[in-house]
N, C-alpha and C. Protein backbone atom coordinates (compact mmCIF):
# COMPACT_ATOMS: atom_id res chain seq x y z
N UNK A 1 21.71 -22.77 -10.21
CA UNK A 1 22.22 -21.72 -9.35
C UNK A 1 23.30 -22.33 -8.47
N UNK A 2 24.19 -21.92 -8.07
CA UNK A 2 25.39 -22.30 -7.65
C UNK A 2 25.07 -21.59 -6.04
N UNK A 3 25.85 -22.99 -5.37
CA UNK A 3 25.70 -23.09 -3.91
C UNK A 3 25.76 -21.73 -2.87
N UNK A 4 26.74 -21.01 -3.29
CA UNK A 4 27.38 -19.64 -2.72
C UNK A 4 25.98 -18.78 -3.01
N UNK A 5 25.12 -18.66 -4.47
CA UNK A 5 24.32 -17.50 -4.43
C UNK A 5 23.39 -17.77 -3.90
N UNK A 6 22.85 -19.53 -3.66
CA UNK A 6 21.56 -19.69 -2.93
C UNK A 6 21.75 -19.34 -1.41
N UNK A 7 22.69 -19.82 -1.11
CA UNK A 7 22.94 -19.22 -0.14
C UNK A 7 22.90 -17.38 0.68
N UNK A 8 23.53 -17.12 -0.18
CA UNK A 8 23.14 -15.50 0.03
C UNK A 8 22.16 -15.06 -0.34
N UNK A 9 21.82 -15.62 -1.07
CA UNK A 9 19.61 -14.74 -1.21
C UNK A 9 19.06 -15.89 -0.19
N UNK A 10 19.25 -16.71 -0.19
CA UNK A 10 18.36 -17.18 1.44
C UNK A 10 18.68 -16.61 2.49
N UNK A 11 19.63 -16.27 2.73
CA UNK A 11 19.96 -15.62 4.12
C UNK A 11 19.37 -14.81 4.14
N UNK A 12 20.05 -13.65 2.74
CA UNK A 12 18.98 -12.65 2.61
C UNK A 12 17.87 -11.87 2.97
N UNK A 13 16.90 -13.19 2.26
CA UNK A 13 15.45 -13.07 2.56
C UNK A 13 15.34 -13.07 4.38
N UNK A 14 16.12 -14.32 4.43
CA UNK A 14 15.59 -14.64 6.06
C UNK A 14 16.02 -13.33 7.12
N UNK A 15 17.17 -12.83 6.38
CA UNK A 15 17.60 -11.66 7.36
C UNK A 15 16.38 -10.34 7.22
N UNK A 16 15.86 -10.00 6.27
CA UNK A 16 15.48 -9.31 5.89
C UNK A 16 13.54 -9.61 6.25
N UNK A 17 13.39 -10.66 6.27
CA UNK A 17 11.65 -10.91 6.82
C UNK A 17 12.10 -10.94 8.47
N UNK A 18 13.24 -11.61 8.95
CA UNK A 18 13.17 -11.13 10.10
C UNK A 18 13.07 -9.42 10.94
N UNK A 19 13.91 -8.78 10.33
CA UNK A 19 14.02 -7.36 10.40
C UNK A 19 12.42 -6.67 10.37
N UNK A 20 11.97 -6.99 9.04
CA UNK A 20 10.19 -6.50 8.93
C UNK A 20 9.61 -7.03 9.66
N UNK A 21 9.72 -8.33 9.72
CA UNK A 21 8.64 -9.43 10.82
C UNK A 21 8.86 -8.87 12.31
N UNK A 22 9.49 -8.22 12.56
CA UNK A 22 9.90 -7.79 14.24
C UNK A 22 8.81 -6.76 14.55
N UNK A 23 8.33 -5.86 13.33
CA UNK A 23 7.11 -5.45 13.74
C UNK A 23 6.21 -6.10 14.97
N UNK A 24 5.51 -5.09 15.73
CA UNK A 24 4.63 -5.66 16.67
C UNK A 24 3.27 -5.74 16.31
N UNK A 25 3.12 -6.60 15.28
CA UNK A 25 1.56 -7.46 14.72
C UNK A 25 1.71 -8.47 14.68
N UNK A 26 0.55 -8.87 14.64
CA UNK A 26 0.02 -10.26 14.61
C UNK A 26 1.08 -10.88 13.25
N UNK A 27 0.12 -10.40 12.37
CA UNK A 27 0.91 -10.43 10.76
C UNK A 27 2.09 -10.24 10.48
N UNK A 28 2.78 -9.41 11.14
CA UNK A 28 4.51 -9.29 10.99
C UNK A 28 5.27 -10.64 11.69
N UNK A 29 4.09 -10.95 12.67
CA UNK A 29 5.12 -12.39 13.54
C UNK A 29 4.72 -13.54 12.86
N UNK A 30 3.68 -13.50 12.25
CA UNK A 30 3.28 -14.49 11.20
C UNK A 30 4.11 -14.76 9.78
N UNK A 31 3.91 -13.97 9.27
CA UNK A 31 4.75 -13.41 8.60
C UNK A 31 6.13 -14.38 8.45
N UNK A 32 6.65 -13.85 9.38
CA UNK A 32 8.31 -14.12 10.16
C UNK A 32 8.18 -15.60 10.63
N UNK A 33 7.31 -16.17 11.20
CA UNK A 33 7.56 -17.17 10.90
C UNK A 33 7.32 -18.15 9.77
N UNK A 34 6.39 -18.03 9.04
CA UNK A 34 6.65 -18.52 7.68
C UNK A 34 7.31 -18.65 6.97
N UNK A 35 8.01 -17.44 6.93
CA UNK A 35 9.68 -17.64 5.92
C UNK A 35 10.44 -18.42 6.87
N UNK A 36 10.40 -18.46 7.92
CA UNK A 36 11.68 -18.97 8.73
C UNK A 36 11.19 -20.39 8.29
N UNK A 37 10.25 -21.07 8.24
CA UNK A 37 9.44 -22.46 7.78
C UNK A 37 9.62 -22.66 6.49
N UNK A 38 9.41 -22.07 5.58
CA UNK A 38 9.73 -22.07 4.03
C UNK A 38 10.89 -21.82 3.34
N UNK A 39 11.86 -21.40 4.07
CA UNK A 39 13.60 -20.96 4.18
C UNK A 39 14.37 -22.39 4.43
N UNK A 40 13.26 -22.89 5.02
CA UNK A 40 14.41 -24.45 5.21
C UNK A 40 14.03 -25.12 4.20
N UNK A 41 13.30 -25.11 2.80
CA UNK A 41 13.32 -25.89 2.18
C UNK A 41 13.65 -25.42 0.39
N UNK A 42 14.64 -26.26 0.05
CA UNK A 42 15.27 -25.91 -1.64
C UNK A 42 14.15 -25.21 -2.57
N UNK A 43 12.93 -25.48 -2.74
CA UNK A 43 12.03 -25.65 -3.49
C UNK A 43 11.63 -24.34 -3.36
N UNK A 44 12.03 -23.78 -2.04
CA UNK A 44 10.89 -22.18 -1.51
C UNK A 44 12.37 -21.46 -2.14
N UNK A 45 13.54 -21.84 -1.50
CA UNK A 45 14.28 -20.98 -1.75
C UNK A 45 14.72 -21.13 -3.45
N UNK A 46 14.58 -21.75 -4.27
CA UNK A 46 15.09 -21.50 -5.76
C UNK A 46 13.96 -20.57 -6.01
N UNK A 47 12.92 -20.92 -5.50
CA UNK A 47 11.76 -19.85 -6.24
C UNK A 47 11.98 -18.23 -5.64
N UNK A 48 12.13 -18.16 -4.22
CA UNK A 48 12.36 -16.64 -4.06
C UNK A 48 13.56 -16.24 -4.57
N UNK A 49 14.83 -16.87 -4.99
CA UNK A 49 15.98 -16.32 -5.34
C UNK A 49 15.45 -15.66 -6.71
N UNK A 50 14.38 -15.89 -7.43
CA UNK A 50 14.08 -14.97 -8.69
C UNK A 50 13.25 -14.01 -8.36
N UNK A 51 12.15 -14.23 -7.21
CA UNK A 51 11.09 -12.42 -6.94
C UNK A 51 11.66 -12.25 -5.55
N UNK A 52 13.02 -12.81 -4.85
CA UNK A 52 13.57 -12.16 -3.67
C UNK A 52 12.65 -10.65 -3.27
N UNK A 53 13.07 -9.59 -4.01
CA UNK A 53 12.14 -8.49 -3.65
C UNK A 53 10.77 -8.47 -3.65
N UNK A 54 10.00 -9.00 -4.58
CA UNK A 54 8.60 -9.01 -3.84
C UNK A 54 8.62 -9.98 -2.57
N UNK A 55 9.04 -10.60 -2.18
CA UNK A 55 8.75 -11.03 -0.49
C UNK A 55 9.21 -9.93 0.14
N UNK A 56 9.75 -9.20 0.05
CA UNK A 56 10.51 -7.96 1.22
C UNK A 56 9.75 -6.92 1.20
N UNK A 57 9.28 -6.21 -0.41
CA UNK A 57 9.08 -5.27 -0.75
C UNK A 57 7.57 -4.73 -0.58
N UNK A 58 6.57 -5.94 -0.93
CA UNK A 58 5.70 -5.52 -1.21
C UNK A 58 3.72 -6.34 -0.18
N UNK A 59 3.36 -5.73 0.42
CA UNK A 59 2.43 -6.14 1.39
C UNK A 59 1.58 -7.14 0.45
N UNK A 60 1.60 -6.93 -0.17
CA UNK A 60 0.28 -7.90 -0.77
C UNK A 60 0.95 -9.60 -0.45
N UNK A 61 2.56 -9.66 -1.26
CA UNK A 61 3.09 -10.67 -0.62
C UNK A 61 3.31 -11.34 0.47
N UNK A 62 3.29 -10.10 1.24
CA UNK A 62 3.67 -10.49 2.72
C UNK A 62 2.43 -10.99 3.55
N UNK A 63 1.59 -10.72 3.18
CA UNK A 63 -0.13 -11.21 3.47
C UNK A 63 -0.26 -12.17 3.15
N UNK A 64 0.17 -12.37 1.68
CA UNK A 64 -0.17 -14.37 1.10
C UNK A 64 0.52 -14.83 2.07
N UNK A 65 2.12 -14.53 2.17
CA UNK A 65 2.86 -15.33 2.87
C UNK A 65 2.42 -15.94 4.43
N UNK A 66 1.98 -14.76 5.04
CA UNK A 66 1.21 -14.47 6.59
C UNK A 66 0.19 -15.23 6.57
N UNK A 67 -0.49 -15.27 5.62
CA UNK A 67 -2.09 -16.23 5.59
C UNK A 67 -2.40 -17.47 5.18
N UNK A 68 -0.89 -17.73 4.67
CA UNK A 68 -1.23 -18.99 3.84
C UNK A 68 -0.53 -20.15 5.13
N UNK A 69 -1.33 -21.26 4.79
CA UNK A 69 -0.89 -22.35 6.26
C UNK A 69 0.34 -23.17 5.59
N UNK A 70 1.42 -22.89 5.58
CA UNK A 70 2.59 -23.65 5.13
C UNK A 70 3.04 -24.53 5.60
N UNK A 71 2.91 -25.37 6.37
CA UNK A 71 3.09 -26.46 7.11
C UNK A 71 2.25 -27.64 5.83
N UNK A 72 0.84 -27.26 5.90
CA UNK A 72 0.26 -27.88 4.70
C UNK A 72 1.20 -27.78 3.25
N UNK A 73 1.09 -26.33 2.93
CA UNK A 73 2.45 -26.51 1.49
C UNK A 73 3.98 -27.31 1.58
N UNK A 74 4.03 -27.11 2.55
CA UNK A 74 5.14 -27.42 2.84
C UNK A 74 5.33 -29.00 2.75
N UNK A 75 4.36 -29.91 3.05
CA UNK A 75 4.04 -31.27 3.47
C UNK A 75 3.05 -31.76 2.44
N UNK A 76 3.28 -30.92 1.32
CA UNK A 76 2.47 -31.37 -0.07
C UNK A 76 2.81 -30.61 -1.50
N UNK A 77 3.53 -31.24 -2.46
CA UNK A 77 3.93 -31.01 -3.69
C UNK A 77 2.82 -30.28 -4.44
N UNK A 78 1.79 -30.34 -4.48
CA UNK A 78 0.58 -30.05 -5.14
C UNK A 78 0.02 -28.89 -4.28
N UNK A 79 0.28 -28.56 -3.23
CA UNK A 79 -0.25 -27.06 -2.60
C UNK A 79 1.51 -26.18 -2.99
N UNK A 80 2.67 -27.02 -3.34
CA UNK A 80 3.62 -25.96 -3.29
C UNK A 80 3.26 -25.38 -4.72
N UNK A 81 2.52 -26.30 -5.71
CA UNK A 81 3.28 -26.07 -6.68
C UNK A 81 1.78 -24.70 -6.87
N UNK A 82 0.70 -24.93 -6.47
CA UNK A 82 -0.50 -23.62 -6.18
C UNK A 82 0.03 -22.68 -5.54
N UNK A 83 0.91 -22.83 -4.49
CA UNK A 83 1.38 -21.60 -3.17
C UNK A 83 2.18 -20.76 -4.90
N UNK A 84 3.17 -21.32 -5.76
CA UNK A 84 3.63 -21.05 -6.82
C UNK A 84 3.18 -20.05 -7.50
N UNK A 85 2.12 -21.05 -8.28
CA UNK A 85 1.13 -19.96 -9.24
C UNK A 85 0.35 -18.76 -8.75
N UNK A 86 -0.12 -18.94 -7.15
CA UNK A 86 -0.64 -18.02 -6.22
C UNK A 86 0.34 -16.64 -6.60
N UNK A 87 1.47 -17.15 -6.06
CA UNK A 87 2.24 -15.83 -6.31
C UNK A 87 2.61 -15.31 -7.85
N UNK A 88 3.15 -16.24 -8.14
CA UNK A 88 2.80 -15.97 -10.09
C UNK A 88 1.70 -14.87 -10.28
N UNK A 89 0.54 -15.36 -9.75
CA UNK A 89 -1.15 -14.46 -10.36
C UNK A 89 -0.91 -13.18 -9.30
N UNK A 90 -0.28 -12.98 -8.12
CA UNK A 90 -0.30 -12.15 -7.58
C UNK A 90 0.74 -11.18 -8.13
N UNK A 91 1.92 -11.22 -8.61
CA UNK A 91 3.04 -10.69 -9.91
C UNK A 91 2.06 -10.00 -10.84
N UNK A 92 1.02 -10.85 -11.65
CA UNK A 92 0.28 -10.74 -12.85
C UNK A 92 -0.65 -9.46 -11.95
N UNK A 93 -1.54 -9.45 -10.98
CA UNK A 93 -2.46 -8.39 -10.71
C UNK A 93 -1.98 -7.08 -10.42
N UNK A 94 -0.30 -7.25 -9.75
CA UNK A 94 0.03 -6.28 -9.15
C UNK A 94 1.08 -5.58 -10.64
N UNK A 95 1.31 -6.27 -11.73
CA UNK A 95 1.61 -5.83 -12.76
C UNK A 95 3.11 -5.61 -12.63
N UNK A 96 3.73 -6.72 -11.86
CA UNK A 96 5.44 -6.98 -11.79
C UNK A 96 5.60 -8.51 -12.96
């Protein structure tokens, strides 16, 4: 993927979980900050530049995202590459 498009679907996303994340919940500020944590790193962003819309679109995502402790994924190859398949199996249940 070439520099210019990662760029614009990261922003993207980040513009766009911020906007939802401004909600006044717990979970929307959670939420919001997770992507803002997972936005700084190549690995989160090559993977959302292909389900970009399920992070925006759809609650079930936005719950993994909200619940899951990313600091841990984030600070371990082997929980990113589960945080991965997590969402993979969550694609597979929700039938995207």
């Amino acid at each position: 993927m070439d520099l210019l498009k990662e760029a614009i679907v990261f922003s993207f996303i980040l513009v766009l979980g911020i906007m939802l994340g401004t909600m006044a919940t717990k979970k929307g500020r959670k939420y919001t900050k997770n992507i803002r944590k997972l936005s700084k790193h190549n690995w989160f962003r090559e993977f959302t530049s292909t389900y970009t819309p399920l992070f925006i679109q759809h609650d079930a995502y936005r719950s993994f995202i909200a619940n899951t402790d990313v600091d841990e994924v984030i600070n371990d190859e082997e929980k990113q590459e589960k945080f991965k398949r997590d969402i993979l199996h969550l694609m597979k249940d929700n039938n995207l």
